[in-house]
N, C-alpha and C. Protein backbone atom coordinates (compact mmCIF):
# COMPACT_ATOMS: atom_id res chain seq x y z
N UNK A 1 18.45 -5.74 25.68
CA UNK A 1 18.54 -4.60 24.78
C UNK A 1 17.24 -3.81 24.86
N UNK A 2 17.51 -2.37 24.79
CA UNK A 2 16.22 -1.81 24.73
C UNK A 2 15.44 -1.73 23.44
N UNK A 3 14.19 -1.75 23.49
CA UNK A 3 13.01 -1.96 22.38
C UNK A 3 13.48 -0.81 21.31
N UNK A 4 13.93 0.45 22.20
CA UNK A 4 13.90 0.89 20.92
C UNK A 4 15.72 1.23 19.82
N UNK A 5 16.44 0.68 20.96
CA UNK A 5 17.80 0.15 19.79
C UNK A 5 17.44 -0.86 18.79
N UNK A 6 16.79 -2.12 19.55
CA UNK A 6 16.24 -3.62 18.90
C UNK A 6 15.38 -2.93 17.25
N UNK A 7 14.50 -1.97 17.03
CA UNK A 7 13.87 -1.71 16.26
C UNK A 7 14.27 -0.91 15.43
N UNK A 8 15.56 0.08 15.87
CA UNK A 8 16.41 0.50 14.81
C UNK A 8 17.27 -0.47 14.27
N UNK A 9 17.80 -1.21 14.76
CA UNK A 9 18.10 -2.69 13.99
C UNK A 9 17.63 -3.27 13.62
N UNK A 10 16.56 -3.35 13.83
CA UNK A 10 15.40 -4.39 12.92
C UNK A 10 15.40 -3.97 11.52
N UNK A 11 15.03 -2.34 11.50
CA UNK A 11 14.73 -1.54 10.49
C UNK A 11 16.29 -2.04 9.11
N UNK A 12 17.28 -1.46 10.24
CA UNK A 12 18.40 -1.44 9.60
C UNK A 12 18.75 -2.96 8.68
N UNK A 13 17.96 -3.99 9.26
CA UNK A 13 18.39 -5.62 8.52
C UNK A 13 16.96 -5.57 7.77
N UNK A 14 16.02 -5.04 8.16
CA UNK A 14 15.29 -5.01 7.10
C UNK A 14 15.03 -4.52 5.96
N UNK A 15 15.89 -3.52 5.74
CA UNK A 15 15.67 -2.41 4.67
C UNK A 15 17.09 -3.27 3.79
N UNK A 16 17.99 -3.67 4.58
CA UNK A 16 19.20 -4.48 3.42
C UNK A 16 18.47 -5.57 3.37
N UNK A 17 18.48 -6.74 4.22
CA UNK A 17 17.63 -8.05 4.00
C UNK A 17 16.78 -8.22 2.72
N UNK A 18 15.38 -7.44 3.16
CA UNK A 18 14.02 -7.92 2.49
C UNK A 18 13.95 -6.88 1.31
N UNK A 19 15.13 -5.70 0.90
CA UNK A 19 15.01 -4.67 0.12
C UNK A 19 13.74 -4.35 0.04
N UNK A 20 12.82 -3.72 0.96
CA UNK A 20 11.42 -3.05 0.46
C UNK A 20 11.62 -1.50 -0.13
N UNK A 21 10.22 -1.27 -0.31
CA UNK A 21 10.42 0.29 -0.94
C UNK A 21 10.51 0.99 0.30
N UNK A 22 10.68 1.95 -0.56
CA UNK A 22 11.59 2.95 0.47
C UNK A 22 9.77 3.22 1.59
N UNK A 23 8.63 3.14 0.45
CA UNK A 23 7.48 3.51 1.58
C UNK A 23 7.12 2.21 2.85
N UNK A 24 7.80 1.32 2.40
CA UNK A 24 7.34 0.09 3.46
C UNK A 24 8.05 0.51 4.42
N UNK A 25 9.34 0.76 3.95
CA UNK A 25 10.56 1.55 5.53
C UNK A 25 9.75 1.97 6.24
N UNK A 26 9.38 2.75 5.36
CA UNK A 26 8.26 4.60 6.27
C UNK A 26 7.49 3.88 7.13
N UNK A 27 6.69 3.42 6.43
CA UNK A 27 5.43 3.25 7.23
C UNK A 27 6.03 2.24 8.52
N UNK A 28 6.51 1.12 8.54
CA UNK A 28 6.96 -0.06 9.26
C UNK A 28 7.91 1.21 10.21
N UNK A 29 8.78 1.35 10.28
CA UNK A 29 9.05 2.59 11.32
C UNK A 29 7.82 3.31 12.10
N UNK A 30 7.32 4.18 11.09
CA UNK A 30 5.75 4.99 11.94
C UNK A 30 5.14 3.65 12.72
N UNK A 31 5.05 2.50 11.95
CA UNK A 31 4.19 1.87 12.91
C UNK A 31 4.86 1.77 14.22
N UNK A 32 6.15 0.80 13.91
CA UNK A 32 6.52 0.61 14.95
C UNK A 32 6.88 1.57 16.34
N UNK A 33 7.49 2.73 15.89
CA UNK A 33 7.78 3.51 17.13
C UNK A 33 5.91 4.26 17.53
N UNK A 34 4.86 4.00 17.01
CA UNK A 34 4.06 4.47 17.34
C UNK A 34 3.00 3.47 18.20
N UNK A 35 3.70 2.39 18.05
CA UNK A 35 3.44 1.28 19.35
C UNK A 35 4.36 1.23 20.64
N UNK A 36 5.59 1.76 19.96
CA UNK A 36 6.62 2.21 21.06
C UNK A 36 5.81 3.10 22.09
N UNK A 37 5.53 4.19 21.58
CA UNK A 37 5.13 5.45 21.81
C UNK A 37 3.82 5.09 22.85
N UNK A 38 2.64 3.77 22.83
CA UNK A 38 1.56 3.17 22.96
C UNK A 38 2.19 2.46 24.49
N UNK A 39 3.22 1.66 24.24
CA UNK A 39 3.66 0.94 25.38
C UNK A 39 4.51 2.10 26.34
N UNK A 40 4.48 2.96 26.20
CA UNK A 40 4.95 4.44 27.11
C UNK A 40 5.98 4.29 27.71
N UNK A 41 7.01 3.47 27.20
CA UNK A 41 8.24 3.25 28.10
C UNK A 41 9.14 2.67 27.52
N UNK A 42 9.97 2.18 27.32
CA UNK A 42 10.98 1.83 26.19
C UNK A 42 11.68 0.04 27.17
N UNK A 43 11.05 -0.91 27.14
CA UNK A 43 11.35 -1.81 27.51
C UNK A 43 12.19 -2.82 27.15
N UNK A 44 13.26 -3.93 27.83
CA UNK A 44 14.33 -3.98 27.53
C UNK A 44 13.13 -5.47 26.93
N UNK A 45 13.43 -6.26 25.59
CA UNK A 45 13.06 -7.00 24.79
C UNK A 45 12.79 -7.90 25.81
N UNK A 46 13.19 -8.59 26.24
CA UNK A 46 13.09 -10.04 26.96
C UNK A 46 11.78 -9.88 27.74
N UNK A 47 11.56 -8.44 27.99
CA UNK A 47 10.08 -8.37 28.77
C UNK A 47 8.93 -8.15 28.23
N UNK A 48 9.82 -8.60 26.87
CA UNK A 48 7.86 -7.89 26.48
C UNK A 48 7.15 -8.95 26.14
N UNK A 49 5.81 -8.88 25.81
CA UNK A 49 4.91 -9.99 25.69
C UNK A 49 3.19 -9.79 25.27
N UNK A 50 2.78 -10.89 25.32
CA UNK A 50 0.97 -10.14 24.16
C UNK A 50 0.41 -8.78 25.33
N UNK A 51 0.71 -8.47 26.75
CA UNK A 51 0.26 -7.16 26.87
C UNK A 51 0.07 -6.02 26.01
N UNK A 52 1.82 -6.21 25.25
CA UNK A 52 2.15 -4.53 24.53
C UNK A 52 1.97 -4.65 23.08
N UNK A 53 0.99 -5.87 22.67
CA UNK A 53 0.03 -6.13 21.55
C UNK A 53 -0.53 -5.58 21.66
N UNK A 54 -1.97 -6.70 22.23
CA UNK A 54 -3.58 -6.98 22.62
C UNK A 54 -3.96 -4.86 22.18
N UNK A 55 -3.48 -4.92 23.35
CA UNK A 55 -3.97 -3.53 23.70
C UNK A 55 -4.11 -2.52 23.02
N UNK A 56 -2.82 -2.63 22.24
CA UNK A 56 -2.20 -1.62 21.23
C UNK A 56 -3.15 -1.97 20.05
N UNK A 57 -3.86 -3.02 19.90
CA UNK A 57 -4.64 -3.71 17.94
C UNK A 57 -5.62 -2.85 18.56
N UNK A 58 -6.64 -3.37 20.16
CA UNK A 58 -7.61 -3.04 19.82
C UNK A 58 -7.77 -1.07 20.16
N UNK A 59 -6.70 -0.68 20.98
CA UNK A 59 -6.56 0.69 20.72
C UNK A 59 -7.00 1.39 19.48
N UNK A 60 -6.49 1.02 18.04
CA UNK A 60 -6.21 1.21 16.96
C UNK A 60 -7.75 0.83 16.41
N UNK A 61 -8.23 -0.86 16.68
CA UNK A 61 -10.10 -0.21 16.22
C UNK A 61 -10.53 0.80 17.08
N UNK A 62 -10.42 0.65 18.20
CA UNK A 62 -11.37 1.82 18.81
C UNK A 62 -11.20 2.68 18.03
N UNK A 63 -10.17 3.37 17.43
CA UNK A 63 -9.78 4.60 17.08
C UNK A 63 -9.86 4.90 15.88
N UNK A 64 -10.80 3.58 14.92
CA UNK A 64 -11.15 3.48 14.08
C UNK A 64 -10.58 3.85 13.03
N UNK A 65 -8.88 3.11 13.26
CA UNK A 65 -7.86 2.98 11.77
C UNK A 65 -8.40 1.93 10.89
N UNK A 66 -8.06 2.37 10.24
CA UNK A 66 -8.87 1.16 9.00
C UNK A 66 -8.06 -0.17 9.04
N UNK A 67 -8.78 -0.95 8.43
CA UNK A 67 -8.27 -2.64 8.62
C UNK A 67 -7.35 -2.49 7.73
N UNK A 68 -6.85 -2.33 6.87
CA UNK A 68 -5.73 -2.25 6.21
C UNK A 68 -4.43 -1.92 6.75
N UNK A 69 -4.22 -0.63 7.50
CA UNK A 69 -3.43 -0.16 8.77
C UNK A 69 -3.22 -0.86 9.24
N UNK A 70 -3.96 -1.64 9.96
CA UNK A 70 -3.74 -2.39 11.43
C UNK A 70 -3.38 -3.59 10.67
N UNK A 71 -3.47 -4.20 9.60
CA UNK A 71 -3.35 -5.31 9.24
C UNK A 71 -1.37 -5.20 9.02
N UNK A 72 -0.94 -4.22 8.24
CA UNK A 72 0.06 -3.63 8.01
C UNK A 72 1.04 -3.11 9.45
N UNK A 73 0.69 -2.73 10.34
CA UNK A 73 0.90 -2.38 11.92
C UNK A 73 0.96 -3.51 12.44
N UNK A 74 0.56 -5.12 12.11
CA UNK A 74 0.44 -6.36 12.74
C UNK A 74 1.48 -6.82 12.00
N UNK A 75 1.64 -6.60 10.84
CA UNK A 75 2.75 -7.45 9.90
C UNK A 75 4.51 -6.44 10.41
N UNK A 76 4.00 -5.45 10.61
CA UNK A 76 5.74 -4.89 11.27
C UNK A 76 5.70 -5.47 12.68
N UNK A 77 4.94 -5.52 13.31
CA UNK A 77 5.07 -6.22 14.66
C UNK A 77 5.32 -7.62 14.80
N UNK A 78 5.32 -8.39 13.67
CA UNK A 78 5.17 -9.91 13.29
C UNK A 78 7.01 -9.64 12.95
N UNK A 79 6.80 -8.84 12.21
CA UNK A 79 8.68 -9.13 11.42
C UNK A 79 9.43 -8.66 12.57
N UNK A 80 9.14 -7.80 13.33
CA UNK A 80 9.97 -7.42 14.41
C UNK A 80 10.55 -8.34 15.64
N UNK A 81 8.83 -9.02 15.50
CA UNK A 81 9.31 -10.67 16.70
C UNK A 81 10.25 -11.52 16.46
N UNK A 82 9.78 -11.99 14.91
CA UNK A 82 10.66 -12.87 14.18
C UNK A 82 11.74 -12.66 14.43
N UNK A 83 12.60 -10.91 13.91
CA UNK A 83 13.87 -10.84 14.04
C UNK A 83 14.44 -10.91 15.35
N UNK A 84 13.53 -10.44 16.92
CA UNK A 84 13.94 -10.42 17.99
C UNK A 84 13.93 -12.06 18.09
N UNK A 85 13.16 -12.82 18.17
CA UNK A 85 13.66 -14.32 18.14
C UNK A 85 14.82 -15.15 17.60
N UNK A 86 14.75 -14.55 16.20
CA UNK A 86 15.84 -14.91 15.69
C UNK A 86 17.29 -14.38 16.61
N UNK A 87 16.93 -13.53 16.80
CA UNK A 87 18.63 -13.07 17.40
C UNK A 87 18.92 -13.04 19.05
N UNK A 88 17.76 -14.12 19.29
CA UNK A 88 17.48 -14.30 20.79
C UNK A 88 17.79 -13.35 21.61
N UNK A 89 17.12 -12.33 21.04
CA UNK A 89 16.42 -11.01 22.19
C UNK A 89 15.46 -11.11 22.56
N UNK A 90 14.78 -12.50 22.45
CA UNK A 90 13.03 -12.67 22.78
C UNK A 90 12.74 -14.17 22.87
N UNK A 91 12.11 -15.13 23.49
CA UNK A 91 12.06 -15.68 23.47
C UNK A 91 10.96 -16.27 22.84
N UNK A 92 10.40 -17.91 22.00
CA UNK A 92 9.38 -17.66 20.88
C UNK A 92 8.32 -17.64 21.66
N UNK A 93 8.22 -17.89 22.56
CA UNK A 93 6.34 -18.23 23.36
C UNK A 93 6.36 -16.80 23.61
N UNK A 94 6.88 -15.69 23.85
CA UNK A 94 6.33 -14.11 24.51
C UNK A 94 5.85 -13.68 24.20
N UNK A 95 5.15 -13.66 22.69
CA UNK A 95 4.08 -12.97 21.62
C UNK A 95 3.67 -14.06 21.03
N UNK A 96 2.15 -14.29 21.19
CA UNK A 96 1.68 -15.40 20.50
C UNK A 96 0.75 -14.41 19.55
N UNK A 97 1.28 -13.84 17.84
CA UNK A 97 0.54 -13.14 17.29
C UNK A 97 -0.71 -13.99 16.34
N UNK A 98 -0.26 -15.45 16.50
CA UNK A 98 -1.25 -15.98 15.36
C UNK A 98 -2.59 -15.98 15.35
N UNK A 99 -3.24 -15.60 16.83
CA UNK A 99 -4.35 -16.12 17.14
C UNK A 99 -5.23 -14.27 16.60
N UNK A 100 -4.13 -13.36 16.69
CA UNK A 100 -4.38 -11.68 15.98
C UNK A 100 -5.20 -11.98 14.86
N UNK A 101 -6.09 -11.57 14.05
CA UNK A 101 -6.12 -11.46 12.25
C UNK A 101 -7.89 -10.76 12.34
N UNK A 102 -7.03 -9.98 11.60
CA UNK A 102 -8.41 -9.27 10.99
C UNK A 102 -8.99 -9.42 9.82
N UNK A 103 -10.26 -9.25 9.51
CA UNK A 103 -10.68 -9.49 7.95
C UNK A 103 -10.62 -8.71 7.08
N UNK A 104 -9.77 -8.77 5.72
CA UNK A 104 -9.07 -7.25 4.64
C UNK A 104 -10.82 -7.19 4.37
N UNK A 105 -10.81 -5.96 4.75
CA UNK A 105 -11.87 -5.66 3.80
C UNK A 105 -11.74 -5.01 2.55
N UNK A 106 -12.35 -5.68 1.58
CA UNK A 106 -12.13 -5.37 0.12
C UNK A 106 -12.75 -4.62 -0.43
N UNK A 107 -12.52 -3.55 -1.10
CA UNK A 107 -13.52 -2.50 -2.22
C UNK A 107 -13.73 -3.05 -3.71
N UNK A 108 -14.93 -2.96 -4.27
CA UNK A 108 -14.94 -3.38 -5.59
C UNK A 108 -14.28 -2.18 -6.21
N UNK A 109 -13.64 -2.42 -7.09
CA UNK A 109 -12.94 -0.86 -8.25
C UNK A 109 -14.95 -0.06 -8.78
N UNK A 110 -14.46 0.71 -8.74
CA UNK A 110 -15.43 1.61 -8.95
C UNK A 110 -15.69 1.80 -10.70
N UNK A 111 -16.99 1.85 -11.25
CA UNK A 111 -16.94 1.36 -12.66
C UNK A 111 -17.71 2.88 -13.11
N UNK A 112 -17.35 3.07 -14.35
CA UNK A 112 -18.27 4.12 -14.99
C UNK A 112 -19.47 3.54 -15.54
N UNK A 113 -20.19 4.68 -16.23
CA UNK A 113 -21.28 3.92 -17.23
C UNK A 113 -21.15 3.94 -18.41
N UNK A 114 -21.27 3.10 -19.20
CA UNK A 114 -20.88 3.02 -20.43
C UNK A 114 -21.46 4.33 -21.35
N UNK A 115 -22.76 4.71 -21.34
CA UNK A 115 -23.05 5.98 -21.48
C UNK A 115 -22.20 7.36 -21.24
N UNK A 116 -21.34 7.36 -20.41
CA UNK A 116 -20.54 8.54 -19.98
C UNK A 116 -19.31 8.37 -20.57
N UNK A 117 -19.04 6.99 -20.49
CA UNK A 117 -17.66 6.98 -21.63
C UNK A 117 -17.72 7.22 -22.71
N UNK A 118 -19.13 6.60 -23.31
CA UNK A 118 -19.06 7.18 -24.54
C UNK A 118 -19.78 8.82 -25.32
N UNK A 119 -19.67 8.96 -24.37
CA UNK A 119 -19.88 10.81 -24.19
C UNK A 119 -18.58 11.54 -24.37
N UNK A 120 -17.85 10.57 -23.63
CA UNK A 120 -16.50 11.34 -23.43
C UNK A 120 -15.98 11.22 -24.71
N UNK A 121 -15.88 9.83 -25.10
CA UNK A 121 -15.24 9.33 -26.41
C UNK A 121 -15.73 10.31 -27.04
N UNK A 122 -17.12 10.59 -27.40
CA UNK A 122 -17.59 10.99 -28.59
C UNK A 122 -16.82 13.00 -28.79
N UNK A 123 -16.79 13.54 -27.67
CA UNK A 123 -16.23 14.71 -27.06
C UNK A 123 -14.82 14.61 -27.23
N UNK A 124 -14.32 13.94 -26.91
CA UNK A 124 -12.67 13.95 -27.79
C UNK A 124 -12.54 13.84 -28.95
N UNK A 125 -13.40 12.30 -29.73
CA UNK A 125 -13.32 12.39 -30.94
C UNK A 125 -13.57 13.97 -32.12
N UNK A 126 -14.69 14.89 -31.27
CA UNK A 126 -15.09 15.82 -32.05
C UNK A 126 -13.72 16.72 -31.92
N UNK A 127 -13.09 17.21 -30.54
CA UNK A 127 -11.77 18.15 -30.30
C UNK A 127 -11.32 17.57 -31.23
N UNK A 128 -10.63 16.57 -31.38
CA UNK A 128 -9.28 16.07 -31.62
C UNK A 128 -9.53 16.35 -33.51
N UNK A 129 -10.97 16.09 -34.12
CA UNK A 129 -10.69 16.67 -35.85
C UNK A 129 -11.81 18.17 -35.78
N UNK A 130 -10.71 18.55 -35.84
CA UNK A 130 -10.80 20.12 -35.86
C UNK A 130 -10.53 20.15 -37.17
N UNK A 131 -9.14 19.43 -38.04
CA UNK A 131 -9.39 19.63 -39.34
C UNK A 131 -9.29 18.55 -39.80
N UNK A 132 -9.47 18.71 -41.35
CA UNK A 132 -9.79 17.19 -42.34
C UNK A 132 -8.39 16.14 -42.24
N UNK A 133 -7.35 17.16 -41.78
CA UNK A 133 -6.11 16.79 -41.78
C UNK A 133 -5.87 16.06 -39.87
N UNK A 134 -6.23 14.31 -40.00
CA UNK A 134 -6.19 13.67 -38.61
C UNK A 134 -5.04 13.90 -38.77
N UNK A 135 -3.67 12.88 -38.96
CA UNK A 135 -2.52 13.39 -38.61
C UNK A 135 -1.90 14.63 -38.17
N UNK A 136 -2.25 15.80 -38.86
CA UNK A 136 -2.09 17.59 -38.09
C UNK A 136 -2.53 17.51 -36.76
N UNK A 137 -4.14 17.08 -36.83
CA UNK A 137 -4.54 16.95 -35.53
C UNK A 137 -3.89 16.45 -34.14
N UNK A 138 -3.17 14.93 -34.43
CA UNK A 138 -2.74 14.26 -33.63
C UNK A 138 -1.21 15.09 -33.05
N UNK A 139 -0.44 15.42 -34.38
CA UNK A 139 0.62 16.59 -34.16
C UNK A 139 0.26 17.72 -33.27
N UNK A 140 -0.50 17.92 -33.58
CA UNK A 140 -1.05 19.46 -32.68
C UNK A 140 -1.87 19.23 -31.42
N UNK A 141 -1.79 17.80 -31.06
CA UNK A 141 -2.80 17.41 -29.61
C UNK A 141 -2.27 16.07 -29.47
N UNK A 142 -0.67 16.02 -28.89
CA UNK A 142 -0.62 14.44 -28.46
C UNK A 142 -0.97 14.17 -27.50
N UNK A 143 -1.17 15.27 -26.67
CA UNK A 143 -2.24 14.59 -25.51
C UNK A 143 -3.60 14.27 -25.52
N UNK A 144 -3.85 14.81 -26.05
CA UNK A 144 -5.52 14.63 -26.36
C UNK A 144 -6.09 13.37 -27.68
N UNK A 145 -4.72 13.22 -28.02
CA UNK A 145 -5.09 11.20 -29.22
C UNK A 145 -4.13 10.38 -28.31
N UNK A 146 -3.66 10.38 -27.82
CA UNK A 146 -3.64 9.90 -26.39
C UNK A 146 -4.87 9.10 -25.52
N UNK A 147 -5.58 10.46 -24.94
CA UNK A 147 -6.16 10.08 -24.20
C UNK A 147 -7.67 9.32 -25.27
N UNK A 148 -7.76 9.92 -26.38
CA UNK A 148 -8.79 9.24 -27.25
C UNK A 148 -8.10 7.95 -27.59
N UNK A 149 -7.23 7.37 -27.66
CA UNK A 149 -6.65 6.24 -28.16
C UNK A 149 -6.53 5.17 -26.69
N UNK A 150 -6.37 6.54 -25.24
CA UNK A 150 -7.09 4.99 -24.45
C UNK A 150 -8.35 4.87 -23.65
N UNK A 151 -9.29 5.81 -24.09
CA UNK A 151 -10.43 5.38 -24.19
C UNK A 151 -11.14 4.95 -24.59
N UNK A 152 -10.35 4.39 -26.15
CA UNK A 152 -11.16 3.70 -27.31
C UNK A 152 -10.46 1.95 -26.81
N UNK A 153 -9.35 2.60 -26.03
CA UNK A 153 -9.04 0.72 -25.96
C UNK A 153 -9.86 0.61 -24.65
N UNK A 154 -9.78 0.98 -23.66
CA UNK A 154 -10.81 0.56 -22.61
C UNK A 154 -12.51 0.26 -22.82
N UNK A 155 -12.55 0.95 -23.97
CA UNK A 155 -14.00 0.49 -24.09
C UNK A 155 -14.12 -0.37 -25.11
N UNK A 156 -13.37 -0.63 -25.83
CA UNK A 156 -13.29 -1.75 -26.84
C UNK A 156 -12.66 -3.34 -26.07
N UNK A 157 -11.85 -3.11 -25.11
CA UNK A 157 -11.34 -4.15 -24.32
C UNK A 157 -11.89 -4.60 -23.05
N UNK A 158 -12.33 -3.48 -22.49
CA UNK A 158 -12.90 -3.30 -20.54
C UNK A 158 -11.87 -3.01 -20.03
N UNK A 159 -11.13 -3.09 -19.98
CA UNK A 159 -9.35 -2.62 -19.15
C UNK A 159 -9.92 -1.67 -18.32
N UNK A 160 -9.28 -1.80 -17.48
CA UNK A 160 -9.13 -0.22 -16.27
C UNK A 160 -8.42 0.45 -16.78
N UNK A 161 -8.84 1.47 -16.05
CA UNK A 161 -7.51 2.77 -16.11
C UNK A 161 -6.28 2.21 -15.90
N UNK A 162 -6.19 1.42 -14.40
CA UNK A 162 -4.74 0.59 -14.33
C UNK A 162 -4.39 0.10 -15.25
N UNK A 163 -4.99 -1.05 -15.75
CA UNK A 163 -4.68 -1.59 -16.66
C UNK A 163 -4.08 -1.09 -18.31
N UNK A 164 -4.78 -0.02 -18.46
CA UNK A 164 -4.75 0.54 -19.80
C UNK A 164 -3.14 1.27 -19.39
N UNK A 165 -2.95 2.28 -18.06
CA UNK A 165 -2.03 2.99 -18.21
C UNK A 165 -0.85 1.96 -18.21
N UNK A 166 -0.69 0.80 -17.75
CA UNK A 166 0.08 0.05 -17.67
C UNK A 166 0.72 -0.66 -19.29
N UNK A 167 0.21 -0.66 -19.94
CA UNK A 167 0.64 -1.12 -21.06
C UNK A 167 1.85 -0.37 -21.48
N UNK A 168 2.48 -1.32 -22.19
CA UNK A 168 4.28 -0.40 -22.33
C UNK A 168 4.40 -0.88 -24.20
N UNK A 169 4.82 -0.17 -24.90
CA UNK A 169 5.26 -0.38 -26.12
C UNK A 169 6.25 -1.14 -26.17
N UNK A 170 6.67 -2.56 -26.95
CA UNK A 170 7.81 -2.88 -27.18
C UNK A 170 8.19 -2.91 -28.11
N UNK A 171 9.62 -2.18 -28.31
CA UNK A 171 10.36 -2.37 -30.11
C UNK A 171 11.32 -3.65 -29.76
């Protein structure tokens, strides 16, 4: 079968199979036909092998995609084997990907200063009583006791932004 029927089927059992979001589709497609696109020829499965890897990972540092990408570009190329093995369009020794792995590089979340939050706080708190009447206030600015109500919990708790926007009311 050719590589690139095999990978519209892949797609097609993967998107019912493993139900991902609709952006894992995306991307796992872009990757894949853009290794297609790398191996310059559309080869019938049984021939392929760590050539139309190797080449293609370290293409991708040279070209200085970020490790995240390529880590993600290795994991559609991993599910793609699997399924070509599984459905013996490939045999298991023709891609040996385990010996592949890159290191995630991690970002710390980025922090404010407590000084600036409470600048901010103090700057909403003043908008938001405009008059003696808080409730009017809050009526007349639900966005703005809002956003004072979650900046008073993030700095009273530490929460992130994630964290804070994530909270859900339950009745």
């Amino acid at each position: 079968m050719k590589t690139s029927i095999a990978i519209e089927r892949y797609l097609e059992w993967f998107t019912s199979a493993k139900n991902p979001s609709p952006h894992t589709v995306r991307a796992y497609a872009s990757d894949l036909k853009l290794w297609l696109t790398y191996v310059a020829s559309d080869p019938v499965t049984s021939d392929l092998s760590d050539e139309t890897i190797i080449p293609f990972i370290r293409a991708q540092q040279n070209a200085n995609v970020s490790s995240r990408t390529i880590i993600r570009r290795l994991a559609a190329l991993r599910g793609l084997r699997a399924w070509l093995v599984r459905e013996q369009l490939m045999t298991p020794d023709a891609w040996h990907l385990r010996g592949i792995g890159l290191g995630r590089q991690r970002s710390l979340p980025k922090t404010a200063d407590s000084s600036e939050l409470h600048a901010l706080y103090t700057y909403l708190q003043k908008t938001l009583r405009q008059t003696p009447n808080m409730r009017a206030d809050v009526q007349a600015q639900p966005d703005l006791s809002t956003t004072v109500l979650a900046v008073s919990l993030m700095l009273a708790t530490g929460t992130r932004v994630s964290e804070t926007v994530a909270i859900r009311i339950v009745q």
